[in-house]
Protein backbone atom coordinates (compact mmCIF):
# COMPACT_ATOMS: atom_id res chain seq x y z
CA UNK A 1 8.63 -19.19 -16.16
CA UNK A 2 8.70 -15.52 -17.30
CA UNK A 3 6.90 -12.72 -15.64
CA UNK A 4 6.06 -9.77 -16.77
CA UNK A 5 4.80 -7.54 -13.87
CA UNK A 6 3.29 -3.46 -14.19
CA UNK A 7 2.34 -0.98 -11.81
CA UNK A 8 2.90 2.60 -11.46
CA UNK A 9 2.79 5.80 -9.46
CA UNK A 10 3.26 4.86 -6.05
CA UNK A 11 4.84 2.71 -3.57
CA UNK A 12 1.31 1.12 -2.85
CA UNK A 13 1.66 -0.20 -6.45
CA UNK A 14 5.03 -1.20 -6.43
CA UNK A 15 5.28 -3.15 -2.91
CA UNK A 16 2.59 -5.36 -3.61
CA UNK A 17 4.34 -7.05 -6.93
CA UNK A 18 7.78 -7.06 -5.81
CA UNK A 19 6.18 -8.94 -2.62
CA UNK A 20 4.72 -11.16 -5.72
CA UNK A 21 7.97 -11.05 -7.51
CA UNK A 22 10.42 -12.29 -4.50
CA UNK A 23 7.82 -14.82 -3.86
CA UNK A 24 8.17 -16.52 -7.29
CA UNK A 25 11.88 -15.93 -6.97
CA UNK A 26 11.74 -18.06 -4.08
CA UNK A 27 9.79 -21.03 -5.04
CA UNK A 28 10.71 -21.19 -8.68
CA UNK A 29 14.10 -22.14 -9.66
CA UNK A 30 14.21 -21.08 -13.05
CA UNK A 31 12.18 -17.85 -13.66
CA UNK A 32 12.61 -14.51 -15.28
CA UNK A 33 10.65 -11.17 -13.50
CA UNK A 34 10.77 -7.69 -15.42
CA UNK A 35 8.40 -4.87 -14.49
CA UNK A 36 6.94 -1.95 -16.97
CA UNK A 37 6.65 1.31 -15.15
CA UNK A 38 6.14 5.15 -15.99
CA UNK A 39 9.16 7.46 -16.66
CA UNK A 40 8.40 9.05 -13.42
CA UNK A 41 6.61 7.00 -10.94
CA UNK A 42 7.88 5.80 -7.90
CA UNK A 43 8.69 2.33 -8.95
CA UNK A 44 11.72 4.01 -11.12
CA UNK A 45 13.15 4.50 -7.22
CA UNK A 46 11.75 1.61 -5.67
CA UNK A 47 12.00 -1.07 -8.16
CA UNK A 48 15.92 -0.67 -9.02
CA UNK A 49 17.30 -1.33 -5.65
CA UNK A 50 15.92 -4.86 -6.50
CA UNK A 51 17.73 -5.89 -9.25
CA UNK A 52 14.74 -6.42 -11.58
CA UNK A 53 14.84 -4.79 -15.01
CA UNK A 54 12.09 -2.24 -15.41
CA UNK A 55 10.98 -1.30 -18.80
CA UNK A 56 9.41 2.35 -18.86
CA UNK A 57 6.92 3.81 -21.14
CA UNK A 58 5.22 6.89 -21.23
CA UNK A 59 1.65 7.47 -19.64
CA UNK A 60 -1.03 10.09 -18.01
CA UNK A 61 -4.01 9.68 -16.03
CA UNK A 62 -6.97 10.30 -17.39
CA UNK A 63 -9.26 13.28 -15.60
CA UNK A 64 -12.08 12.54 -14.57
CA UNK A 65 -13.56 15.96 -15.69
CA UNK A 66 -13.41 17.14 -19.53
CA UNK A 67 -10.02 18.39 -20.24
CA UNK A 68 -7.26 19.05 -22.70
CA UNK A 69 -4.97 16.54 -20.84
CA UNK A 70 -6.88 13.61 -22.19
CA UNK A 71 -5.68 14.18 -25.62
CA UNK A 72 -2.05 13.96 -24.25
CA UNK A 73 -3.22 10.67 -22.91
CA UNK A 74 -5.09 9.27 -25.68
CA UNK A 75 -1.97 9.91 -27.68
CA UNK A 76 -0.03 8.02 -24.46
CA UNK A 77 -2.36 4.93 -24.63
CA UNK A 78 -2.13 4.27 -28.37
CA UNK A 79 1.83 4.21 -28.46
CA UNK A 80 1.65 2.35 -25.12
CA UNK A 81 -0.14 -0.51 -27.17
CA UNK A 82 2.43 -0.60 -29.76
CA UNK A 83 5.48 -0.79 -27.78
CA UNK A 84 3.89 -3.21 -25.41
CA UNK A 85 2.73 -5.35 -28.38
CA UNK A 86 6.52 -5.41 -29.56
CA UNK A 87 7.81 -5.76 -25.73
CA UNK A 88 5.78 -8.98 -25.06
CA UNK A 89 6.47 -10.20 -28.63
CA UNK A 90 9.93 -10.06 -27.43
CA UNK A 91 9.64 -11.02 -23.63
CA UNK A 92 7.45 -13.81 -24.56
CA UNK A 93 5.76 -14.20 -20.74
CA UNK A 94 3.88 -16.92 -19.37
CA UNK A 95 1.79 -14.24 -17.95
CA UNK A 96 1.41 -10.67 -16.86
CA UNK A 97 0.11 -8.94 -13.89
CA UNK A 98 -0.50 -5.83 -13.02
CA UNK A 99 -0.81 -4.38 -9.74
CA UNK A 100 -2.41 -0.86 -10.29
CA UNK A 101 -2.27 2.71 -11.60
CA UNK A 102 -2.91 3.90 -15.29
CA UNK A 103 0.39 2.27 -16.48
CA UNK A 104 -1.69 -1.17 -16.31
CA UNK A 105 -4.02 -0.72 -18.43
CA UNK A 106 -2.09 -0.74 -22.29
CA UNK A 107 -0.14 -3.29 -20.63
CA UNK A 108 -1.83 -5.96 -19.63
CA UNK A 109 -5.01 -5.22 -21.86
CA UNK A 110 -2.39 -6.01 -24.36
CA UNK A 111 -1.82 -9.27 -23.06
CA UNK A 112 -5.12 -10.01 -22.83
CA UNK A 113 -5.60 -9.32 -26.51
CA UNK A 114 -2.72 -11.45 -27.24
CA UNK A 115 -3.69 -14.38 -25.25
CA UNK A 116 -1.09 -13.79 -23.06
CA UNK A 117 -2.45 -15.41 -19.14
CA UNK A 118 -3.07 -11.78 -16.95
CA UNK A 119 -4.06 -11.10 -13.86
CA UNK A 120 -4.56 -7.88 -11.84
CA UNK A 121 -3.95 -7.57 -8.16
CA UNK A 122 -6.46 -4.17 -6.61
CA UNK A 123 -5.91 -4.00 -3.08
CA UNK A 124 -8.44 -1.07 -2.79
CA UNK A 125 -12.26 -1.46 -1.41
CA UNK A 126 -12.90 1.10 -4.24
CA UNK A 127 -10.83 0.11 -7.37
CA UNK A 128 -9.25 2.20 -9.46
CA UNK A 129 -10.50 3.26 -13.35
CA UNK A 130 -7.42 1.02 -14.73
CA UNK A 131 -8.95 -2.43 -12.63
CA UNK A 132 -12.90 -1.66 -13.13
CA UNK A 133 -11.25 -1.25 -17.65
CA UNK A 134 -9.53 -4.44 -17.08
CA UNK A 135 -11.73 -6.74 -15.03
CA UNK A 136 -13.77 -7.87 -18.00
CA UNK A 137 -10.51 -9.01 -19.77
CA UNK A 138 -8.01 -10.50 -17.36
CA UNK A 139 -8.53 -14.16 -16.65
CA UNK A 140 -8.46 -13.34 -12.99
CA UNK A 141 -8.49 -10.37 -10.41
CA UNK A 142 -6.86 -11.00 -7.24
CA UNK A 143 -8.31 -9.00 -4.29
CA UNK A 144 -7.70 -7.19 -1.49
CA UNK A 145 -11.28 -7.03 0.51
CA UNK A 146 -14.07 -9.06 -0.78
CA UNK A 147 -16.01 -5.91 -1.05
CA UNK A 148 -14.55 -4.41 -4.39
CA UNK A 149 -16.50 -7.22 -6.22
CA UNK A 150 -19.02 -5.18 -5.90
CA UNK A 151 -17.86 -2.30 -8.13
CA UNK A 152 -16.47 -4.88 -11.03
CA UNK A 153 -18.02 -6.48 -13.99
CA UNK A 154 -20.04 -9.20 -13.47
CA UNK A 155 -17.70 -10.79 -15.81
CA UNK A 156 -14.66 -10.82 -13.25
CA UNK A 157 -13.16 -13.73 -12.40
CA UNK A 158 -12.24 -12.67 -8.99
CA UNK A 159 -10.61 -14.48 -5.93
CA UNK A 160 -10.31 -12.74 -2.57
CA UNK A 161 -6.01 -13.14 -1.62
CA UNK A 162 -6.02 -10.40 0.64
CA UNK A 163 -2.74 -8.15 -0.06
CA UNK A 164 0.69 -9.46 -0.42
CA UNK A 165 3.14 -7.93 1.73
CA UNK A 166 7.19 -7.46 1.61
CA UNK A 167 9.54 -10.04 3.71
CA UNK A 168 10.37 -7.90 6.58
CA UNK A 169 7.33 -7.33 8.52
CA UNK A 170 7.94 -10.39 10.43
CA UNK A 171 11.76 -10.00 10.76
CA UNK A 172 12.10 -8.55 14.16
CA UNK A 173 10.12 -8.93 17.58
CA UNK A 174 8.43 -6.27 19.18
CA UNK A 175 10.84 -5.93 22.12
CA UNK A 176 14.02 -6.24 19.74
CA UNK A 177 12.07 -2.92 17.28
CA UNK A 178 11.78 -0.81 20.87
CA UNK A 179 15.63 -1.95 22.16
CA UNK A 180 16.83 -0.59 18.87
CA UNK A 181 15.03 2.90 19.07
CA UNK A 182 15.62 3.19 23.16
CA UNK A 183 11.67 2.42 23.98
CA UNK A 184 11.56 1.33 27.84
CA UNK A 185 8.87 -1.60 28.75
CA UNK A 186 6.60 1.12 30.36
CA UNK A 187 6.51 3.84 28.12
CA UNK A 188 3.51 4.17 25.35
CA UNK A 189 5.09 4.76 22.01
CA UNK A 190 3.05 6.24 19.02
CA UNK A 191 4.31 5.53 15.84
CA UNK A 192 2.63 7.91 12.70
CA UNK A 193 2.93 8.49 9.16
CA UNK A 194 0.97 10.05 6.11
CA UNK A 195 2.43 8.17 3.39
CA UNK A 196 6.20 8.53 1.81
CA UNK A 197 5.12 11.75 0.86
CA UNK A 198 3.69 13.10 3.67
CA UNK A 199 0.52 14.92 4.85
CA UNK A 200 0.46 18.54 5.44
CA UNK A 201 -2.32 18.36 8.32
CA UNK A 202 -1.19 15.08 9.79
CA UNK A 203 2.02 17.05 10.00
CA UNK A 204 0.95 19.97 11.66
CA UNK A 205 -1.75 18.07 14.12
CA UNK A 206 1.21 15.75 15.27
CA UNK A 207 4.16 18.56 15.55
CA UNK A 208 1.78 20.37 18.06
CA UNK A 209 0.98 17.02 20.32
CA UNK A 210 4.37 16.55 20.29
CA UNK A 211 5.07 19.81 21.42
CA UNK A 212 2.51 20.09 24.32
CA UNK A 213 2.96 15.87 25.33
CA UNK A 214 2.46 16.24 29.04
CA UNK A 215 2.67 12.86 29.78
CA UNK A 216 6.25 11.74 29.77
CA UNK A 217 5.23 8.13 29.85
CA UNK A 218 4.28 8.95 25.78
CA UNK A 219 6.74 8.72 23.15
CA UNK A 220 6.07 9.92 19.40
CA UNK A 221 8.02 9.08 16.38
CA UNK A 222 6.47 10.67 13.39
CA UNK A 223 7.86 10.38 9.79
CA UNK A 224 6.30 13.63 8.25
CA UNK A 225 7.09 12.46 4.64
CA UNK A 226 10.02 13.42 1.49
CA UNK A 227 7.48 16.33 0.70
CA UNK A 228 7.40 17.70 4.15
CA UNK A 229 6.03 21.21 3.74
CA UNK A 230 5.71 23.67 6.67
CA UNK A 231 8.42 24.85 9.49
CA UNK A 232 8.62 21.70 11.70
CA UNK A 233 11.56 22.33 13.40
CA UNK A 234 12.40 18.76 15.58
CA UNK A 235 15.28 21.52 18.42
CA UNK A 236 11.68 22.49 19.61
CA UNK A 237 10.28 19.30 20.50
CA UNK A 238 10.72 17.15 23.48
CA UNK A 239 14.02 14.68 23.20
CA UNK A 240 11.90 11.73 24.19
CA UNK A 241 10.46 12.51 20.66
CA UNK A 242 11.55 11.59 16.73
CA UNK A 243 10.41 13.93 13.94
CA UNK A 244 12.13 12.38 10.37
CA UNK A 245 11.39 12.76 6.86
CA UNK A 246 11.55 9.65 5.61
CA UNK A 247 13.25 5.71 6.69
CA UNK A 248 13.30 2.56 5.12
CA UNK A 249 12.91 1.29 8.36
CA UNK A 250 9.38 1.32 8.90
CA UNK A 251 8.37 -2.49 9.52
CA UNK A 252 10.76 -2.32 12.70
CA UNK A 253 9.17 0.88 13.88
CA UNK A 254 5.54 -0.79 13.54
CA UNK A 255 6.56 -3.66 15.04
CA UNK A 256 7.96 -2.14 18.16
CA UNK A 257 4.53 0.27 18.26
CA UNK A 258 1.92 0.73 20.80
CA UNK A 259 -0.26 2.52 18.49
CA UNK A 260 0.02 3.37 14.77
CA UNK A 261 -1.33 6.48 13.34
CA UNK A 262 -1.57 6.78 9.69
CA UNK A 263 -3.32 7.27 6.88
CA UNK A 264 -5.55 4.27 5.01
CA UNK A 265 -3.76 2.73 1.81
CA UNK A 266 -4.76 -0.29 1.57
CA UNK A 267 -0.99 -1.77 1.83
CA UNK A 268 -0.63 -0.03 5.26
CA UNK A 269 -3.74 -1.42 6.54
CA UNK A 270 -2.84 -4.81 5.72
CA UNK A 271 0.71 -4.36 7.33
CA UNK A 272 -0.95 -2.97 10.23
CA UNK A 273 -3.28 -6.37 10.26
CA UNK A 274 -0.15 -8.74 9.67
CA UNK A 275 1.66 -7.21 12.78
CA UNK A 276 -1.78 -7.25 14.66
CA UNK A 277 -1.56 -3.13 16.11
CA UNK A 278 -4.04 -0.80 17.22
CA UNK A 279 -4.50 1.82 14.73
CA UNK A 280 -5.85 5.40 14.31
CA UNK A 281 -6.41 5.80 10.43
CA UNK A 282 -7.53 9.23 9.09
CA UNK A 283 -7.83 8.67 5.51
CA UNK A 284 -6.69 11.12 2.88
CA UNK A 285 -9.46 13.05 0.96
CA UNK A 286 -7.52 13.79 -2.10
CA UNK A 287 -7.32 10.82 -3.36
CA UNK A 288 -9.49 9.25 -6.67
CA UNK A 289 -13.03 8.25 -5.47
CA UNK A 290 -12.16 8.88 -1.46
CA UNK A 291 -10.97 5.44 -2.00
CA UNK A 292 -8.78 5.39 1.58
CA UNK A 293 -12.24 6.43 3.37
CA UNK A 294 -13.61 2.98 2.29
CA UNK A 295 -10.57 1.38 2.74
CA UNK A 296 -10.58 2.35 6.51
CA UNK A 297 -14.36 2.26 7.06
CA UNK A 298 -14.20 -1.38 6.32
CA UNK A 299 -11.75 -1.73 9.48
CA UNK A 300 -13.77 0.57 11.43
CA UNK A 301 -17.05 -1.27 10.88
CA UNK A 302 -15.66 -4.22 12.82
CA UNK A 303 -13.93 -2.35 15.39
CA UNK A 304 -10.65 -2.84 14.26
CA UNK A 305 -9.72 0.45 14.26
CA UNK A 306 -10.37 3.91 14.90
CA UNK A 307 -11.51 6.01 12.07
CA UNK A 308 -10.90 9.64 12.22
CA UNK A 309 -11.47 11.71 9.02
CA UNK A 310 -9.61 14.93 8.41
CA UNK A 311 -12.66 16.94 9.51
CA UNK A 312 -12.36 15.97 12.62
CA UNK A 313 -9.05 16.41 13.10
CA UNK A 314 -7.65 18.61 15.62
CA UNK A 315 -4.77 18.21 18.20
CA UNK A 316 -7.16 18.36 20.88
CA UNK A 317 -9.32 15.51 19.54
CA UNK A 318 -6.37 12.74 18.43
CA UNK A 319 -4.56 13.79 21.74
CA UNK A 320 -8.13 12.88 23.66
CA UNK A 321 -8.07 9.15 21.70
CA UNK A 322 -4.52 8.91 22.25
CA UNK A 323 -4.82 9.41 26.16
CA UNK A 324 -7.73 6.65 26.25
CA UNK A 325 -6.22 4.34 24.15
CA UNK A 326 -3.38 4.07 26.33
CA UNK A 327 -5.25 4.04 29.76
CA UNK A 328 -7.94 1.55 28.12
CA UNK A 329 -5.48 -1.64 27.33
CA UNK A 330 -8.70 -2.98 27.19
CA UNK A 331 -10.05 -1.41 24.21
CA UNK A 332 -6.60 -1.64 22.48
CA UNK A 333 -6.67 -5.21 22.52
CA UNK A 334 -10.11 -5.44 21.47
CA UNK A 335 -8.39 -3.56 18.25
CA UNK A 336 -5.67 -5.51 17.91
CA UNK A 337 -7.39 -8.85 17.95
CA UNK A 338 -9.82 -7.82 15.32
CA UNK A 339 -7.44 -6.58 13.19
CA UNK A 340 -5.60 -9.63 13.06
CA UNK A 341 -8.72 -12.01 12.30
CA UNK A 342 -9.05 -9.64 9.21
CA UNK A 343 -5.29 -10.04 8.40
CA UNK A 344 -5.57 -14.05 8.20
CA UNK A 345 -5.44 -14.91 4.55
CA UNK A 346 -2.39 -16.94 3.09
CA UNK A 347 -2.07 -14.32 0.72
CA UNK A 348 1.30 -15.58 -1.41
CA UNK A 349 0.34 -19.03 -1.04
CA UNK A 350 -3.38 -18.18 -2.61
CA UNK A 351 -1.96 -16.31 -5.71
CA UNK A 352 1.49 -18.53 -6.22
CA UNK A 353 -1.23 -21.53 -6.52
CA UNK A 354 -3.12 -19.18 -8.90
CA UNK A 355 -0.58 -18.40 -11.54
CA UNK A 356 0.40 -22.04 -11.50
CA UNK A 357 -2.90 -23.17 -12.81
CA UNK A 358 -3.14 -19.81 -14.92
CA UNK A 359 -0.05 -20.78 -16.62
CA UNK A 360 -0.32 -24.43 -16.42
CA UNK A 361 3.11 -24.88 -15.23
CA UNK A 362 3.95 -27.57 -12.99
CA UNK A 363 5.68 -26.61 -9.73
């Protein structure tokens, strides 16, 4: 079997089809998995220290408002047909998926007008401009939350898969994730994050509770992103504390976690539901159609986790949840058992079956 997968921009694009991608690796003996990606996306990074080759073409977003740009990406989107026409001409897949962000769209729409099997994984409750295009054309749209059906085509063929992560969130035990990072049995550890690329307010909210933690029973790790803007200086904060950029390492820190604070992709909410953790999610406002905001909202609504939008953000308010969160077990657990009844789909078994009868390959 050949496989042809696209996605582009971020690492919320890119996890979800090499998750896909080692899957197939794993069950099939004899296929072939290439990726398309942008010239400057985060897959370029992400996707090479996998082994897979990545085939890059050149694409912009489209704004939303009336702008100058678009002509750039009009001009984009018809030389993104061509070469894809001649790329799958010469690939020759059994089908193509793509897995979000504007680099889908020439892609697989291609394959769709070729009569080439596609399929588009959108792990958002609002989907993206590229999947709401698509959804009409793909013979099937793999989703995240049940909800986004709402926003499609009533011509979608959609099944709800939930999202596929990466091997690794299960690798370690919570006891083995605190041994490694010196987290005694008693002590409260609070693990947060904006995103790879960090968020400026986040940062600056958590650098001052970090700062002023009275409670020595409270440990912090923070990863304030690559981007990290602002003088966060880690000499001036307690040692029982760890400010870093950026790790790799992040399933063992999540694992070992009392509480996770972080934004609300949708790929970090369903991590946070595989590893079944209390969460605090304050979703990002700058991103297209406030999409994290109904991303988290949906967890919130069934009281599996704590919504807390940037508005509302101060020290003195996420320090107050923090303190009851960890002197209410209670309420914690109510959290983390929620959570995990909304993180109970055999994901990678739901879409491996798919693509088999997409394809019509035997197994």
């Amino acid at each position: 079997m050949r496989v042809l997968f696209d996605c582009g921009g971020t690492a919320g694009h890119s996890y979800p089809a090499l998750a896909m991608a080692d899957m197939l690796k794993r069950r099939l003996r004899d296929v072939e998995i290439a990726f398309v990606g942008t010239k400057n996306g985060m897959e370029n990074q992400i996707i090479g220290q996998y082994g897979y080759p990545l085939y890059q073409i050149e694409m912009t977003g489209l704004k939303r408002k009336i702008s100058k740009d678009n002509l750039k990406t009009a001009y984009h989107l018809l030389r993104a047909f061509g070469k894809m026409k001649t790329l799958l001409k010469e690939i020759q897949p059994h089908i193509v998926i793509g897995t979000g962000g504007y680099v889908c769209y020439p892609v697989v729409r291609m394959a769709a007008k070729m009569k080439i099997p596609s399929a588009i994984h959108e792990s958002n409750a609002m989907p993206g401009l590229a999947t709401k295009w698509l959804a009409p054309h793909v013979d099937r749209v793999w989703l995240g939350v049940g909800q986004t059906k709402t926003y499609l085509s009533k011509k979608a063929q959609t099944v709800e898969v939930g999202n596929p992560l990466r091997l690794g969130f299960h690798a370690t035990s919570k006891q083995a994730s605190r041994k490694k990072y010196g987290i005694l049995k008693d002590e409260f550890w609070v693990v947060s994050f904006g995103g790879s690329l960090g968020a400026k307010l986040l940062n600056e909210t958590m650098y001052e509770i970090m700062r002023n933690e009275e409670d020595k029973s409270i440990r912090y790790f923070h990863m304030s992103g690559k981007h990290q803007t602002g003088d966060f200086d880690e000499k001036h904060l307690p040692q029982r504390h760890q400010w870093l950029r950026y790790t790799e390492d992040m399933p063992t820190l999540m694992q070992g976690a009392d509480l996770i604070i972080s934004r609300a992709g949708a790929m970090t909410l369903s991590e946070i539901s595989a590893l079944k953790k209390a969460s605090i999610l304050i979703p990002s406002p700058h991103v297209t159609s406030n999409h994290q905001y109904y991303n988290a909202k949906i967890y919130a609504d069934q009281n599996a986790a704590i919504l807390l939008c940037e508005e509302e953000l101060t020290p003195a308010h996420l320090k107050e949840i923090i303190h009851r969160l960890k002197t209410h077990p209670e309420e914690r657990e109510t959290l983390e058992n929620t959570m995990k009844k909304m993180g109970e789909k055999n994901t990678l078994q739901m879409i491996f079956d798919d693509i088999l009868l997409l394809t019509k390959i035997e197994r």
